[in-house]
Protein backbone atom coordinates (compact mmCIF):
# COMPACT_ATOMS: atom_id res chain seq x y z
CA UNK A 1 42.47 46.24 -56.22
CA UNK A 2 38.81 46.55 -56.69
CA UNK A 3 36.92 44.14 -59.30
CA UNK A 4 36.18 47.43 -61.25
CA UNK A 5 39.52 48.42 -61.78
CA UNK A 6 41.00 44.82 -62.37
CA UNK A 7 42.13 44.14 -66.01
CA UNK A 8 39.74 41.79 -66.86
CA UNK A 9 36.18 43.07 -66.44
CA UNK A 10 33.58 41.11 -67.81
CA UNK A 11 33.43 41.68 -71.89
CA UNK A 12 30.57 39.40 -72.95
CA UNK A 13 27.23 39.88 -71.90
CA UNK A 14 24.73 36.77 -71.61
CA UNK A 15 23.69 34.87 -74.39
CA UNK A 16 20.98 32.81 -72.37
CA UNK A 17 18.99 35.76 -70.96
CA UNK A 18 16.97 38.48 -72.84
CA UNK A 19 17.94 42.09 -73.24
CA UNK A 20 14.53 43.23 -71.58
CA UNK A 21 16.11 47.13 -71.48
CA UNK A 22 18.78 49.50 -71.80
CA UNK A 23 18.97 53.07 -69.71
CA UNK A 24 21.51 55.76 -68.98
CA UNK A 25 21.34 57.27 -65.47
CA UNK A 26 21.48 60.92 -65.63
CA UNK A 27 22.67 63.69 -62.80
CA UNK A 28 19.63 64.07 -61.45
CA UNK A 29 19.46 60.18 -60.24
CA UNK A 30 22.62 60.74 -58.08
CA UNK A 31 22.85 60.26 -54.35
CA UNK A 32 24.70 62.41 -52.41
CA UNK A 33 27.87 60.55 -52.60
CA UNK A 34 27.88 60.98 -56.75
CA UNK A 35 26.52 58.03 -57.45
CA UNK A 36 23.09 56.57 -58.77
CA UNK A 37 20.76 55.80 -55.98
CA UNK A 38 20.05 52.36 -54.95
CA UNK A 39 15.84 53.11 -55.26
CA UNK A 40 16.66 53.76 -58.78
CA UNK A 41 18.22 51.32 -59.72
CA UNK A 42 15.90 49.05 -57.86
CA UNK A 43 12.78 50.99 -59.87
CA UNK A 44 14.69 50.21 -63.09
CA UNK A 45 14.94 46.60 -62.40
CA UNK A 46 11.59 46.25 -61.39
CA UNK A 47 10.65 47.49 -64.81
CA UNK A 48 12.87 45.40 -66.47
CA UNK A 49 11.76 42.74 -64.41
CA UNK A 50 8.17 42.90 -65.24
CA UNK A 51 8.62 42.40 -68.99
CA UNK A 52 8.79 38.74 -69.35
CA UNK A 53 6.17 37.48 -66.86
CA UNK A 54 3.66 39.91 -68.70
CA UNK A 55 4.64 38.31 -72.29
CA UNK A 56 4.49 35.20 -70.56
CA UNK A 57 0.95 35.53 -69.20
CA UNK A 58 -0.74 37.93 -70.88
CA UNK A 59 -2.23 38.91 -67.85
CA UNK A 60 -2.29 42.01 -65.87
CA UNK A 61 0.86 41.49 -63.18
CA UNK A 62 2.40 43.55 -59.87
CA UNK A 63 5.06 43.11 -58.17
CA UNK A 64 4.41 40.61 -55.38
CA UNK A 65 7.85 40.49 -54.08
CA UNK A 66 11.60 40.94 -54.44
CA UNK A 67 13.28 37.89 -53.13
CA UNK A 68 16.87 38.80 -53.68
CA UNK A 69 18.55 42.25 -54.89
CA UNK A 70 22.66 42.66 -55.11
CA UNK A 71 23.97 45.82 -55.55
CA UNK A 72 27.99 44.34 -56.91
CA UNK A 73 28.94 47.77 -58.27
CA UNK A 74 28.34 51.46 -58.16
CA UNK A 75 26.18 52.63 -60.67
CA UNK A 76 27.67 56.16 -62.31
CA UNK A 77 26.29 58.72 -64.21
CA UNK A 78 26.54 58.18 -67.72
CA UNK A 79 26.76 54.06 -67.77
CA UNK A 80 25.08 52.35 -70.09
CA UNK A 81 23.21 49.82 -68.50
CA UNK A 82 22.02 46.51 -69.94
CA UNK A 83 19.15 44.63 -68.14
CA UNK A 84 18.82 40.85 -69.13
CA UNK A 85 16.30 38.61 -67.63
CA UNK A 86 14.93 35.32 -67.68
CA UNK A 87 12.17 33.44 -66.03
CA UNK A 88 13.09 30.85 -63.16
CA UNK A 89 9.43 29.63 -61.73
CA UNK A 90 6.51 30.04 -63.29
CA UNK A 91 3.24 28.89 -60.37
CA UNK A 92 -0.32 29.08 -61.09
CA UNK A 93 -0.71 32.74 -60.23
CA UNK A 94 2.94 33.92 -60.29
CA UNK A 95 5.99 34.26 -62.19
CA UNK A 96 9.71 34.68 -60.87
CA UNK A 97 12.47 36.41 -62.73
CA UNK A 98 15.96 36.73 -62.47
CA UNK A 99 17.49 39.66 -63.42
CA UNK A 100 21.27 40.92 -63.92
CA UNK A 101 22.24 44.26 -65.02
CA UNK A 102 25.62 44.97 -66.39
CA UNK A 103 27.47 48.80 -67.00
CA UNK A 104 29.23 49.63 -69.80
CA UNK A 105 31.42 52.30 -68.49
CA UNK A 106 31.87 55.17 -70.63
CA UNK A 107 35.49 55.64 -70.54
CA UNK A 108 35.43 51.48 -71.06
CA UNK A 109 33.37 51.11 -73.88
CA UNK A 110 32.90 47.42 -75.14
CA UNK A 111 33.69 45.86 -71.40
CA UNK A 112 30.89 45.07 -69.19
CA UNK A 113 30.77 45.09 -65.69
CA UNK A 114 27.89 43.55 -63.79
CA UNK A 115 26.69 45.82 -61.22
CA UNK A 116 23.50 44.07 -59.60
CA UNK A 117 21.30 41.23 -59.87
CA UNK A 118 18.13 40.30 -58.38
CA UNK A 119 15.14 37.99 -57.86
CA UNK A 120 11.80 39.29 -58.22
CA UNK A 121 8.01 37.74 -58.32
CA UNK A 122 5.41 39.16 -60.23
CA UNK A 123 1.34 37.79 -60.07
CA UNK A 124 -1.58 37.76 -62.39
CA UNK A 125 -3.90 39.85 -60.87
CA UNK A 126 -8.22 40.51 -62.17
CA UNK A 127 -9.37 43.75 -62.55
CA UNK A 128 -9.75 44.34 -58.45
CA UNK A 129 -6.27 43.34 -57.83
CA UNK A 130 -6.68 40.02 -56.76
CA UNK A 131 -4.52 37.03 -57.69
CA UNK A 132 -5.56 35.29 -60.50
CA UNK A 133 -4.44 31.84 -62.46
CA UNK A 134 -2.75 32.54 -64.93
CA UNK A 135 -3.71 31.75 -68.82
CA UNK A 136 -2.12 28.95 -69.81
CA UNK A 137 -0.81 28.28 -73.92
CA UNK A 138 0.22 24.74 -75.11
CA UNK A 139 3.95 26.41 -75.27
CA UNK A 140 3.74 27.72 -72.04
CA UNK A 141 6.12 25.80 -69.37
CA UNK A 142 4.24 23.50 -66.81
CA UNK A 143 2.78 25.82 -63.49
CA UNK A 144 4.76 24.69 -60.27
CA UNK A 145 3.14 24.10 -57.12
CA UNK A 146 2.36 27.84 -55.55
């Protein structure tokens, strides 16, 4: 029995991590197989993914590099997708993020089932795209070493 069909998907989402965005993949993000391709949900993330290292630093940011990326489920047309993140390292020019996305299957409405999660770093960068420090705020967690 796969973990989508078991009888206990996951029903709560996380209360520690910020809804950063919500999306429904449409037809025309399906592979040939039916379901949504793996570059779009990657794109998707990435977005999500930025949101909280920008409100963090108030700085310009890219994407540096993606340290981890699970694909746990197929994504289908018509899931609802929830995207929560929250920062795990914070340097002097970057910021990481974790990120887990859950599906709210249409024909299970009110049961979540998490479908990927990934690491991701983001960095400050001026207006030539060069690494910069970033800003710092008295609320602001301490920089690591990096």
């Amino acid at each position: 029995m796969s973990p989508e069909s078991s009888p206990n998907p996951e029903t709560t989402l996380p209360k520690d991590r910020e809804l950063v965005l919500k999306v429904i993949p449409m037809p025309a993000d399906c592979n040939a197989n039916g379901d949504i391709f793996g570059g779009w949900v990657m794109a998707q993330v990435d977005l999500a993914g930025a949101v909280l290292p920008a409100r963090h630093a108030r700085e310009r940011m890219a994407t540096v590099a993606v340290n981890q990326f699970v694909f746990k489920q197929p994504v289908r047309v018509g899931d609802i997708l929830s995207f929560f993140s929250h920062i795990t390292r914070v340097g002097r020019t970057s910021v990481t993020v974790q990120v887990e996305v859950f599906a709210e299957r249409f024909s299970m409405q009110g049961q979540y089932l998490k479908v990927t999660e990934a690491s991701l770093t983001y960095v400050a960068i001026d207006e030539n795209g060069r690494p910069k420090p970033i800003s710092r705020d008295d609320d602001a967690p301490p920089a690591m070493p990096g």
